[in-house]
PDB file of N, CA and C in Angstrom:
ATOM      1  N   UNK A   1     -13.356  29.395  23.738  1.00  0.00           N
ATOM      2  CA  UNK A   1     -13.622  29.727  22.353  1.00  0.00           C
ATOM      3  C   UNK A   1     -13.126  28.619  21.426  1.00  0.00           C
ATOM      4  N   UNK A   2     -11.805  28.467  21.549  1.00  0.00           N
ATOM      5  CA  UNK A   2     -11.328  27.304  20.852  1.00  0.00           C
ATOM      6  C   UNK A   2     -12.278  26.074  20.749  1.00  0.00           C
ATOM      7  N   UNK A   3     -12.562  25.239  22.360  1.00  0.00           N
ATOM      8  CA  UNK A   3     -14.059  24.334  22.147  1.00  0.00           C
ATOM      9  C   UNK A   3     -14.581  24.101  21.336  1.00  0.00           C
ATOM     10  N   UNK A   4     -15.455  25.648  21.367  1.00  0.00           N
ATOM     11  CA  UNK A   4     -16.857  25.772  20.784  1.00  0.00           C
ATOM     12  C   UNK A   4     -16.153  25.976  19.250  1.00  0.00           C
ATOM     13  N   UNK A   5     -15.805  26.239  18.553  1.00  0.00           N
ATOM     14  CA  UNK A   5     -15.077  26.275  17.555  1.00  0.00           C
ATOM     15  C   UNK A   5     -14.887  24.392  16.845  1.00  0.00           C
ATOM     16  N   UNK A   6     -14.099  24.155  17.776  1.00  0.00           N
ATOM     17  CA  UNK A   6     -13.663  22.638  17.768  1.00  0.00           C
ATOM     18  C   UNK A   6     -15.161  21.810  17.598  1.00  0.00           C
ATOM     19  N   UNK A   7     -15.922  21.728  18.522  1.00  0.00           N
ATOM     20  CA  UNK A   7     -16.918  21.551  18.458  1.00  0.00           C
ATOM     21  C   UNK A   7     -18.139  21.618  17.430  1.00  0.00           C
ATOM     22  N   UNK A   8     -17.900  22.893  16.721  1.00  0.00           N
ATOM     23  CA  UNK A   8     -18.935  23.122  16.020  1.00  0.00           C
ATOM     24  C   UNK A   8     -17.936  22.732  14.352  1.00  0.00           C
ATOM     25  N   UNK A   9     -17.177  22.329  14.214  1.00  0.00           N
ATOM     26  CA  UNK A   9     -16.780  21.991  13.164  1.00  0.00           C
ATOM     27  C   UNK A   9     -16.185  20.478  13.257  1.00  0.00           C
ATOM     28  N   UNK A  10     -16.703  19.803  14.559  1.00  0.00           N
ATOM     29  CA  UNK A  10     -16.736  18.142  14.509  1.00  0.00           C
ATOM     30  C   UNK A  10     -18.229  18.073  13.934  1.00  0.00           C
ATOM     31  N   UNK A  11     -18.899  18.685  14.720  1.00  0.00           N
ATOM     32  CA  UNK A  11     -20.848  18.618  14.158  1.00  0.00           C
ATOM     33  C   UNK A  11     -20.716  18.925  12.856  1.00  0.00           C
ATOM     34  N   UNK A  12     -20.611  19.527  11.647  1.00  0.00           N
ATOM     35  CA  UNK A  12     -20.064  19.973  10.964  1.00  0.00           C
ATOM     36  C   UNK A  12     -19.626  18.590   9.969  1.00  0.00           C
ATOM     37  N   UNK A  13     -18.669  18.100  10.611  1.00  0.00           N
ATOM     38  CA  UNK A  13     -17.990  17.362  10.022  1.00  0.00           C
ATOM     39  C   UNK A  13     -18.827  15.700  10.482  1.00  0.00           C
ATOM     40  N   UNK A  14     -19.661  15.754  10.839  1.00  0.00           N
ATOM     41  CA  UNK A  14     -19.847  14.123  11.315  1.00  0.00           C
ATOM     42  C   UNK A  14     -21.580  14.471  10.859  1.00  0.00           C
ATOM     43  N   UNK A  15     -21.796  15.572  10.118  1.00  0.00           N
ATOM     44  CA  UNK A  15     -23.370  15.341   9.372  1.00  0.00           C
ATOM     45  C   UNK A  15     -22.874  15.761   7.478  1.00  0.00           C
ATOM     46  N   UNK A  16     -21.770  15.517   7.719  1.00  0.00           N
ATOM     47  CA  UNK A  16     -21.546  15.085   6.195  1.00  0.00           C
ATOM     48  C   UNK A  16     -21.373  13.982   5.513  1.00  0.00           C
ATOM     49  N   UNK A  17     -21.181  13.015   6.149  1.00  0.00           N
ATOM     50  CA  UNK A  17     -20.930  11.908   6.243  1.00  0.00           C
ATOM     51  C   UNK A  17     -22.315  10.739   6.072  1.00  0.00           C
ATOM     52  N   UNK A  18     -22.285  10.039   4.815  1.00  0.00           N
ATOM     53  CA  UNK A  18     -23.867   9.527   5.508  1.00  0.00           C
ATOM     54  C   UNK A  18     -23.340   7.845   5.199  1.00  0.00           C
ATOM     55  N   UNK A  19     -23.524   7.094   6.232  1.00  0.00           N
ATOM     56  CA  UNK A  19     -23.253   5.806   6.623  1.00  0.00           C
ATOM     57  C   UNK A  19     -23.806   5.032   5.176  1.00  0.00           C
ATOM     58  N   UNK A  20     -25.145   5.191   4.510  1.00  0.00           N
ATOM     59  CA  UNK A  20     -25.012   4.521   3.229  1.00  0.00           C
ATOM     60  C   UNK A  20     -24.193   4.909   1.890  1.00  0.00           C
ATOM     61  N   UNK A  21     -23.855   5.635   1.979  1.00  0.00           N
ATOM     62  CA  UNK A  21     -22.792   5.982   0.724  1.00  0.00           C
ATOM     63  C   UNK A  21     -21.456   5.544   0.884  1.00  0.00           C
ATOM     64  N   UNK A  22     -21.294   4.582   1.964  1.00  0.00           N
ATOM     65  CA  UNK A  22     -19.571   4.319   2.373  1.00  0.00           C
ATOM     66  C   UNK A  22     -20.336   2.722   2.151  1.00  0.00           C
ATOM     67  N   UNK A  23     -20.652   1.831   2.094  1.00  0.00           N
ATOM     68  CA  UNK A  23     -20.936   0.342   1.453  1.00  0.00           C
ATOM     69  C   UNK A  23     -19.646   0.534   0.577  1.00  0.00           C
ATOM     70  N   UNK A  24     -18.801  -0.931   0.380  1.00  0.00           N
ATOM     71  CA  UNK A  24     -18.441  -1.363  -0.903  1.00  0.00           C
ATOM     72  C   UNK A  24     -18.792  -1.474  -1.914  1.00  0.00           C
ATOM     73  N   UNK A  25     -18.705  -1.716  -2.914  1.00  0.00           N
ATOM     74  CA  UNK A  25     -18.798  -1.710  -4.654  1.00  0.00           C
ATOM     75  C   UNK A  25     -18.243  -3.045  -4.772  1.00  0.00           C
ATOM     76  N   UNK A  26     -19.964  -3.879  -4.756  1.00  0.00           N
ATOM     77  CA  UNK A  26     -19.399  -4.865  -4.790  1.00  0.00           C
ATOM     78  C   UNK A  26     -18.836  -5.225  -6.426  1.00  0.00           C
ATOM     79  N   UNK A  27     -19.238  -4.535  -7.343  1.00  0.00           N
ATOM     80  CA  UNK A  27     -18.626  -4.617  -8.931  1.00  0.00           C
ATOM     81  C   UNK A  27     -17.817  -3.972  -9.101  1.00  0.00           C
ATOM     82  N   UNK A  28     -16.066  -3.801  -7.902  1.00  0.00           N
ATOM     83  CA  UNK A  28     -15.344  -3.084  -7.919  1.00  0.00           C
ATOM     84  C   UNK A  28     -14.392  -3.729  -9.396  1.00  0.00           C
ATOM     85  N   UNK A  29     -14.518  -5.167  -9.527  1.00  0.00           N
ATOM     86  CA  UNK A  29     -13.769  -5.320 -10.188  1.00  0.00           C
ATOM     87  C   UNK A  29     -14.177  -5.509 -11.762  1.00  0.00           C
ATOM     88  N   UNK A  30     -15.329  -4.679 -12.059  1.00  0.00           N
ATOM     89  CA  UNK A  30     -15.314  -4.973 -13.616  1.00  0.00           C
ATOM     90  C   UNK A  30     -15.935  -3.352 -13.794  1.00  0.00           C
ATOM     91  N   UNK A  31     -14.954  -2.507 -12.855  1.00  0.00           N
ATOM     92  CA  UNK A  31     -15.062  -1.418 -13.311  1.00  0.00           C
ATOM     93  C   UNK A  31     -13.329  -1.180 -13.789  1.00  0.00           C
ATOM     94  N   UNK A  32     -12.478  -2.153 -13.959  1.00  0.00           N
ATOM     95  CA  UNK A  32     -11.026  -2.218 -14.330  1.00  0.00           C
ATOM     96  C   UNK A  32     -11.661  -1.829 -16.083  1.00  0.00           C
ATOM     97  N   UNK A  33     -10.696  -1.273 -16.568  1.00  0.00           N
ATOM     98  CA  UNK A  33     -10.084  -0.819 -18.231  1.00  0.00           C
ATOM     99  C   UNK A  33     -10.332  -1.992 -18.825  1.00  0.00           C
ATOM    100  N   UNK A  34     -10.705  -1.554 -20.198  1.00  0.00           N
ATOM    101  CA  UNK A  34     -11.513  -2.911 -21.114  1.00  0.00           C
ATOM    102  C   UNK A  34     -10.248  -3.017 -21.418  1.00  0.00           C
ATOM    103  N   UNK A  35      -9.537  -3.724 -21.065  1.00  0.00           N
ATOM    104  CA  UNK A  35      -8.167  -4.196 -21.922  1.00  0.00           C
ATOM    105  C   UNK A  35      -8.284  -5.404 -22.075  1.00  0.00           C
ATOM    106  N   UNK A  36      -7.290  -6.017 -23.051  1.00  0.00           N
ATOM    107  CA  UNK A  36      -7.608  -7.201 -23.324  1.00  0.00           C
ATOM    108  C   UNK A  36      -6.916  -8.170 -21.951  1.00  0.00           C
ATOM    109  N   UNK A  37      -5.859  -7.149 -21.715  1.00  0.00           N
ATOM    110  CA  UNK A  37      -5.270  -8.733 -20.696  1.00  0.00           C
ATOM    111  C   UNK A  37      -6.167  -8.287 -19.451  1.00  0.00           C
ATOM    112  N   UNK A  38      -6.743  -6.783 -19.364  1.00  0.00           N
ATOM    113  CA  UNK A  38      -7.686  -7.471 -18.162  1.00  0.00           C
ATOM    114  C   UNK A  38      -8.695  -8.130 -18.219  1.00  0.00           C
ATOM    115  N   UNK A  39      -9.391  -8.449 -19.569  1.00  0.00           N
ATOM    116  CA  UNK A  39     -10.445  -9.320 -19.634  1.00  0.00           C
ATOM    117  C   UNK A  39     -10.046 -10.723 -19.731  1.00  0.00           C
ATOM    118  N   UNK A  40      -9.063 -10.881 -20.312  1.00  0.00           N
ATOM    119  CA  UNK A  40      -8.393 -12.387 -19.933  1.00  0.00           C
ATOM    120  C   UNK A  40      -8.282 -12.835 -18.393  1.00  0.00           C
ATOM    121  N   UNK A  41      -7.641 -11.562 -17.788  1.00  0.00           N
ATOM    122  CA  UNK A  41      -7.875 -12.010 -16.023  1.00  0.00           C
ATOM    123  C   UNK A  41      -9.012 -12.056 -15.598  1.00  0.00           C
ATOM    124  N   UNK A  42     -10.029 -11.701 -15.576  1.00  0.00           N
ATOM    125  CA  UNK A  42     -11.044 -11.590 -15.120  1.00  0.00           C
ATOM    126  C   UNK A  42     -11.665 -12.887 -15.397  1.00  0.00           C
ATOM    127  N   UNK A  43     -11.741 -13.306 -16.780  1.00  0.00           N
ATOM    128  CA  UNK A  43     -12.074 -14.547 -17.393  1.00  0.00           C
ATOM    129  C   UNK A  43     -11.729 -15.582 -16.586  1.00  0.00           C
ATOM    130  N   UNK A  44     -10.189 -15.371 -16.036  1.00  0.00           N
ATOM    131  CA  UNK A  44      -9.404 -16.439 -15.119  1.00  0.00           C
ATOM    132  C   UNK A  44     -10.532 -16.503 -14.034  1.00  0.00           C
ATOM    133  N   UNK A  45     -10.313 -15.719 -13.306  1.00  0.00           N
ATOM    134  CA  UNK A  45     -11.012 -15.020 -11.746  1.00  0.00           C
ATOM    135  C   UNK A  45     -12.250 -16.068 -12.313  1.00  0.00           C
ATOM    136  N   UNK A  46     -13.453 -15.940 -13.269  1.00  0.00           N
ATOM    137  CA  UNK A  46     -14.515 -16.471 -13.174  1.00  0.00           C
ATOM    138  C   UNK A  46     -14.475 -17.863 -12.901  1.00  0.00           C
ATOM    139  N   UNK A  47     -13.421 -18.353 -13.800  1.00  0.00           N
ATOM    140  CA  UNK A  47     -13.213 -19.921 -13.574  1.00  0.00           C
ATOM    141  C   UNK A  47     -13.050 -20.347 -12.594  1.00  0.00           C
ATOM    142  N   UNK A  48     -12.106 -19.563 -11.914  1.00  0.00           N
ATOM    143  CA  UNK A  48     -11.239 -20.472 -10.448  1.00  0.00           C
ATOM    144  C   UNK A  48     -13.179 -19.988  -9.766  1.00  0.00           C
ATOM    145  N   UNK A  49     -13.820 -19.147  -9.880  1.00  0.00           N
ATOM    146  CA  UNK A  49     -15.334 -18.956  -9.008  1.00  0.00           C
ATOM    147  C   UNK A  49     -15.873 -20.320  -9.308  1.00  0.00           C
ATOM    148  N   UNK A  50     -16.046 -20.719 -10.966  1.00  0.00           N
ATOM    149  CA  UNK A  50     -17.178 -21.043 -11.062  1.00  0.00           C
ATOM    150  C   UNK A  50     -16.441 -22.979 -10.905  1.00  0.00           C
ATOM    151  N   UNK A  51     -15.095 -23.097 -10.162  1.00  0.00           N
ATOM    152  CA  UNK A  51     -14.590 -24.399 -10.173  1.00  0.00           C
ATOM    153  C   UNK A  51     -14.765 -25.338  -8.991  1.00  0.00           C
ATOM    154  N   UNK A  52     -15.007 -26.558  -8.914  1.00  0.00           N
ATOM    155  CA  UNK A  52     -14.889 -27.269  -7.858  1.00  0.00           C
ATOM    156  C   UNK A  52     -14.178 -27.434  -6.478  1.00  0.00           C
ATOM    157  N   UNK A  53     -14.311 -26.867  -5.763  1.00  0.00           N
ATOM    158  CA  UNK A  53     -12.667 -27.161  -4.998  1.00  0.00           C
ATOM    159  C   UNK A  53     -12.680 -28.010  -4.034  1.00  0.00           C
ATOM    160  N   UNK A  54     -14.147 -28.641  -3.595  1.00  0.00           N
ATOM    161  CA  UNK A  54     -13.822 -29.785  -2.669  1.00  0.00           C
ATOM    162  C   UNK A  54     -12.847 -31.003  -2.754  1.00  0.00           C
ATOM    163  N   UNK A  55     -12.939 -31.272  -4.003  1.00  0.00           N
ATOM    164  CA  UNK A  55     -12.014 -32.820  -4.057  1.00  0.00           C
ATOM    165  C   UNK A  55     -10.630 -31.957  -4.485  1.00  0.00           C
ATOM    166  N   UNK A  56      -9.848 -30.739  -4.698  1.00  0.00           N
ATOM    167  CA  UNK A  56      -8.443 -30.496  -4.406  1.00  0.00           C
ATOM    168  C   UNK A  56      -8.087 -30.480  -3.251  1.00  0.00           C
ATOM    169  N   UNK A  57      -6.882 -30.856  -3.271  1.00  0.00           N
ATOM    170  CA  UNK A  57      -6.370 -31.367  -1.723  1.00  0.00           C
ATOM    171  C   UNK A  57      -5.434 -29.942  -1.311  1.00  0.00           C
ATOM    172  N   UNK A  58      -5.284 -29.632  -0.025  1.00  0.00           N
ATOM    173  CA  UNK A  58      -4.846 -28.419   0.503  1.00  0.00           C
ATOM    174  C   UNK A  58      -3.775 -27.656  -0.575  1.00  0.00           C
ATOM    175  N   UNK A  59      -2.759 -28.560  -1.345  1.00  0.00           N
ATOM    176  CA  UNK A  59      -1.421 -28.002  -1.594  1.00  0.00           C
ATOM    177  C   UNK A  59      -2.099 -26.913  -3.219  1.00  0.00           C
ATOM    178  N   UNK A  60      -3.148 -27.536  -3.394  1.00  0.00           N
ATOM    179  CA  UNK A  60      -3.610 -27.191  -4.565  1.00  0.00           C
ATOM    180  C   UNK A  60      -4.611 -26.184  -4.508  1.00  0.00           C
ATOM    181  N   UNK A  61      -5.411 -26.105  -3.466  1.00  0.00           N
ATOM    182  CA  UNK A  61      -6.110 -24.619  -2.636  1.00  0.00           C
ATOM    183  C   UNK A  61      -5.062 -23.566  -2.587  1.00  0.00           C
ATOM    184  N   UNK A  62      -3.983 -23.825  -1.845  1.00  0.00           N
ATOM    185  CA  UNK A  62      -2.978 -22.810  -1.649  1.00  0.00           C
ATOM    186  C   UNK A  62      -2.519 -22.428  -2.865  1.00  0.00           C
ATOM    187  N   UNK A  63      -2.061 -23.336  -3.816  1.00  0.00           N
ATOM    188  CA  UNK A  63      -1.539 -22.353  -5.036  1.00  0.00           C
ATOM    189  C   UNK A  63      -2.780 -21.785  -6.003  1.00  0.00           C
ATOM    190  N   UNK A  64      -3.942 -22.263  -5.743  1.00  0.00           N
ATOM    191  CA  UNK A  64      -5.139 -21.346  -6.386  1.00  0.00           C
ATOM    192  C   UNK A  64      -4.995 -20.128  -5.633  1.00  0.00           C
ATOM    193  N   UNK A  65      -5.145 -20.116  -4.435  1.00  0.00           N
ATOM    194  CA  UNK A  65      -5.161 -18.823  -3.742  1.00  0.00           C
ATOM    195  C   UNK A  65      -4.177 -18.034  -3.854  1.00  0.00           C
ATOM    196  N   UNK A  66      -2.922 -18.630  -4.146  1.00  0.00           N
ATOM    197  CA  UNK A  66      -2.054 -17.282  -4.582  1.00  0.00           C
ATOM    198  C   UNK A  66      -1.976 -17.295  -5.669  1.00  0.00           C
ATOM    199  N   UNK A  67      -2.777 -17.293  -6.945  1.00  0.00           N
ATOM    200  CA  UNK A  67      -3.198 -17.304  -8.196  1.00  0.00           C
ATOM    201  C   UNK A  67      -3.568 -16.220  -8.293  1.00  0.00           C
ATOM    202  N   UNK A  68      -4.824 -16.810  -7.256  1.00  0.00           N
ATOM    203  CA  UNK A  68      -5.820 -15.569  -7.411  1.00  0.00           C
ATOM    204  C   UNK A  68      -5.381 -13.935  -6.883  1.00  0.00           C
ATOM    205  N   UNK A  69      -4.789 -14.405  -5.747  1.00  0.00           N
ATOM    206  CA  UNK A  69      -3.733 -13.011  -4.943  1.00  0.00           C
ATOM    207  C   UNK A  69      -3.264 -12.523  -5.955  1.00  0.00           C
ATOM    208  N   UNK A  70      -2.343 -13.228  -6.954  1.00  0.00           N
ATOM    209  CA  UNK A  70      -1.475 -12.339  -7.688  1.00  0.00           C
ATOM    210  C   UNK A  70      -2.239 -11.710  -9.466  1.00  0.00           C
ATOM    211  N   UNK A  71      -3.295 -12.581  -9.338  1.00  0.00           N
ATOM    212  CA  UNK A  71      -4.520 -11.567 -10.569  1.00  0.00           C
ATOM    213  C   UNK A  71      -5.120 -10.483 -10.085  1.00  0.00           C
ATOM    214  N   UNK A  72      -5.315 -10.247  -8.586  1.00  0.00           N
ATOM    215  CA  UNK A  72      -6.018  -9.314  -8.605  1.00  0.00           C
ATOM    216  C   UNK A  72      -4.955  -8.074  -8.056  1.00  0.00           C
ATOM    217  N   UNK A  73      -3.535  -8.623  -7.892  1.00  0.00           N
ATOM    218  CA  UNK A  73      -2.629  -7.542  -7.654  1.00  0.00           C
ATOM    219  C   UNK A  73      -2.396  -7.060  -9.183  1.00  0.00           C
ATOM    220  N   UNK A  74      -2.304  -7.504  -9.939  1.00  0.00           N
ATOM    221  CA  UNK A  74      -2.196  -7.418 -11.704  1.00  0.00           C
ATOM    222  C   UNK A  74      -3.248  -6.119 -11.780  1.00  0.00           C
ATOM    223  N   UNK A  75      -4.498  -6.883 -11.658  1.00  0.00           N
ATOM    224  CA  UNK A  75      -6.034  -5.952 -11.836  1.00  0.00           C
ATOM    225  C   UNK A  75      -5.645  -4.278 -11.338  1.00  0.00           C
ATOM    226  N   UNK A  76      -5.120  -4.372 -10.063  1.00  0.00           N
ATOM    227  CA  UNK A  76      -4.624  -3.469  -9.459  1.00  0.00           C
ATOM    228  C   UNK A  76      -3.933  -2.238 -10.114  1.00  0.00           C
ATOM    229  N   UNK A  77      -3.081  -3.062 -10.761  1.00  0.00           N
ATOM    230  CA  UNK A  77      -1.623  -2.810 -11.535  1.00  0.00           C
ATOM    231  C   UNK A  77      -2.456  -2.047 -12.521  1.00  0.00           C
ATOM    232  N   UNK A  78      -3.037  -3.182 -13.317  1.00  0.00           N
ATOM    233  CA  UNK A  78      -3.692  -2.086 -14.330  1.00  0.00           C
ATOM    234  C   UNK A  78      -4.948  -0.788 -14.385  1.00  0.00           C
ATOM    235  N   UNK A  79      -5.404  -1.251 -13.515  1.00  0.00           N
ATOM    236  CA  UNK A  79      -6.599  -0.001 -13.166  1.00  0.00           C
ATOM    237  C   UNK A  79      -6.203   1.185 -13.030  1.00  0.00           C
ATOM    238  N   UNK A  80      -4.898   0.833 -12.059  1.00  0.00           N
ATOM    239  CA  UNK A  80      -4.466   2.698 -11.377  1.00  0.00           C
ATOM    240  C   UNK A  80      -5.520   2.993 -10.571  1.00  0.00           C
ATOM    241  N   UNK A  81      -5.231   4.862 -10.350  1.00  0.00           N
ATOM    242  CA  UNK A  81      -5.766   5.267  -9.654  1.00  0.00           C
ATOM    243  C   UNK A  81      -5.091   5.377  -8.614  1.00  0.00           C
ATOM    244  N   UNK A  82      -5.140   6.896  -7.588  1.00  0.00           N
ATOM    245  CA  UNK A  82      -5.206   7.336  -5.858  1.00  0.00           C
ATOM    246  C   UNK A  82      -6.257   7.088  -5.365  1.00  0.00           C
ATOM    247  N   UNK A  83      -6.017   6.089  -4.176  1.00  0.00           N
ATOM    248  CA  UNK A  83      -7.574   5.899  -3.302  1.00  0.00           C
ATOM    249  C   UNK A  83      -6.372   6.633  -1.876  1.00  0.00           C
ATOM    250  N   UNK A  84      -7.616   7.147  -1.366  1.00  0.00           N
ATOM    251  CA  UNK A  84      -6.780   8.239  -0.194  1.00  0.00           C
ATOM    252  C   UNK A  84      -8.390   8.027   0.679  1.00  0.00           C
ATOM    253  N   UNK A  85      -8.140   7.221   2.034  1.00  0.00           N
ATOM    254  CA  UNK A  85      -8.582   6.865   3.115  1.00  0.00           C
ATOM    255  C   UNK A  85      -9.469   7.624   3.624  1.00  0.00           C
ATOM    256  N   UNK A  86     -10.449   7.743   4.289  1.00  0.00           N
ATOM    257  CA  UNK A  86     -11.259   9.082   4.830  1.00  0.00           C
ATOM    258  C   UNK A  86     -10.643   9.889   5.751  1.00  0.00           C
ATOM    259  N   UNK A  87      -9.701   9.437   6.760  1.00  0.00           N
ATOM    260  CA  UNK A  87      -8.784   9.373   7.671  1.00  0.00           C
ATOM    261  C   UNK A  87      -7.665  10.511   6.921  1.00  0.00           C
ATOM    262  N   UNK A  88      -7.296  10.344   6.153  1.00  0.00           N
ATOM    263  CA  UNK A  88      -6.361  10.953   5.514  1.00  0.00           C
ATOM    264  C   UNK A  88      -6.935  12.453   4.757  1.00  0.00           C
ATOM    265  N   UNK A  89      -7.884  12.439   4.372  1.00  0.00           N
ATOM    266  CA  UNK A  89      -9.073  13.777   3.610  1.00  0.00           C
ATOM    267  C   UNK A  89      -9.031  14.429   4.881  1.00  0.00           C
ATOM    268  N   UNK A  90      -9.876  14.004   5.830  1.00  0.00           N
ATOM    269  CA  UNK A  90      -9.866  14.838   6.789  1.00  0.00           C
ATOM    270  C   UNK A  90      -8.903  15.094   7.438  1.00  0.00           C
ATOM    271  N   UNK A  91      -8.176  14.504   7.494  1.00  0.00           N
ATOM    272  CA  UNK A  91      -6.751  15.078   7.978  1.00  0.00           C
ATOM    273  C   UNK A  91      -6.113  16.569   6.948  1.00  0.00           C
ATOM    274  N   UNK A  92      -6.451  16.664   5.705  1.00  0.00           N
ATOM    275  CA  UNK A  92      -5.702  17.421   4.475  1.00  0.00           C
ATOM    276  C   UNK A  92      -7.119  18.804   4.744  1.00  0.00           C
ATOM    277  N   UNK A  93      -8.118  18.081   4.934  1.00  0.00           N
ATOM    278  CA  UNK A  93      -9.073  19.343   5.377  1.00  0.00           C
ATOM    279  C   UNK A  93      -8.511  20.213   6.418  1.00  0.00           C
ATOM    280  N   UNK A  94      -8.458  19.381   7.428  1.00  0.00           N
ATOM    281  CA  UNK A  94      -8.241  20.123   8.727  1.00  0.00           C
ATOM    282  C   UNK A  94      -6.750  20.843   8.634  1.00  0.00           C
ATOM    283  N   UNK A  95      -6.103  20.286   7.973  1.00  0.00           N
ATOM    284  CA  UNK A  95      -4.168  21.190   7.570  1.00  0.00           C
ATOM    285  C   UNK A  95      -4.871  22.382   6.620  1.00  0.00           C
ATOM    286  N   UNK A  96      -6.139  22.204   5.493  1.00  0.00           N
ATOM    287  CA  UNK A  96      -6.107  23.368   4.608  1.00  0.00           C
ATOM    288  C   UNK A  96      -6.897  24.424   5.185  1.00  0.00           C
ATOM    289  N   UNK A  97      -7.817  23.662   6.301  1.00  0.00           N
ATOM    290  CA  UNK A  97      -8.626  25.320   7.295  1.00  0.00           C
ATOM    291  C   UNK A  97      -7.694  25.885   8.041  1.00  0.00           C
ATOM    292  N   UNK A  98      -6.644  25.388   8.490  1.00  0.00           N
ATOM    293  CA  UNK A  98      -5.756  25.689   9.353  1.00  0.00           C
ATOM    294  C   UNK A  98      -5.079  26.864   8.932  1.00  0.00           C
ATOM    295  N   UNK A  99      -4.285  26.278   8.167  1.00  0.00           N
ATOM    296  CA  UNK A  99      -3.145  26.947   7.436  1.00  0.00           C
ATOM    297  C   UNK A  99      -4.018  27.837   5.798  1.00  0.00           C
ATOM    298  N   UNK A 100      -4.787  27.402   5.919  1.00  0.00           N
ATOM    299  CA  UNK A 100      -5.429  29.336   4.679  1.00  0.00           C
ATOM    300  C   UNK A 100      -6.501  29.912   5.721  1.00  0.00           C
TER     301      UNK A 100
END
């Protein structure tokens, strides 16, 4: 009984799910708060995109790249928000069928 139970609420659970609605957002980041210092970062972010980087020499790649690391930990900072894993939902599903 248990099984079929088990069973019929994996089926259940694996046709709710539809493989195109889980893609990234790839315009995750200009869905951040019109603020001014996040539009100043962002502004940054475009430059270091729209800049040359063949003729900088390694030491100067590396500190762009942790430039950029630490604008989009900022972006972060300011957006907010709980993002909670799929892994983790279904885990809080399966504790709330359980236990009510």
């Amino acid at each position: 009984m248990k099984k079929i139970t088990f069973c019929l609420m994996m089926a259940c659970l694996s046709l709710t799910f539809n493989p195109n609605e889980l893609k990234a957002n790839p315009d995750s980041l200009k869905t951040v708060q019109n603020s001014s210092e996040a539009k100043a970062l962002l502004s940054r972010l475009e430059t270091f995109k729209a800049m040359d980087k063949s003729d900088l020499s390694w030491k100067e790649k590396r500190e762009l790249r942790k430039e950029v690391k630490s604008i989009d930990q900022q972006l972060r900072a300011i957006g907010g928000g709980i993002y909670i894993s799929v892994g983790a939902l279904l885990i809080i599903i399966i504790l709330l069928i359980i236990f009510l």
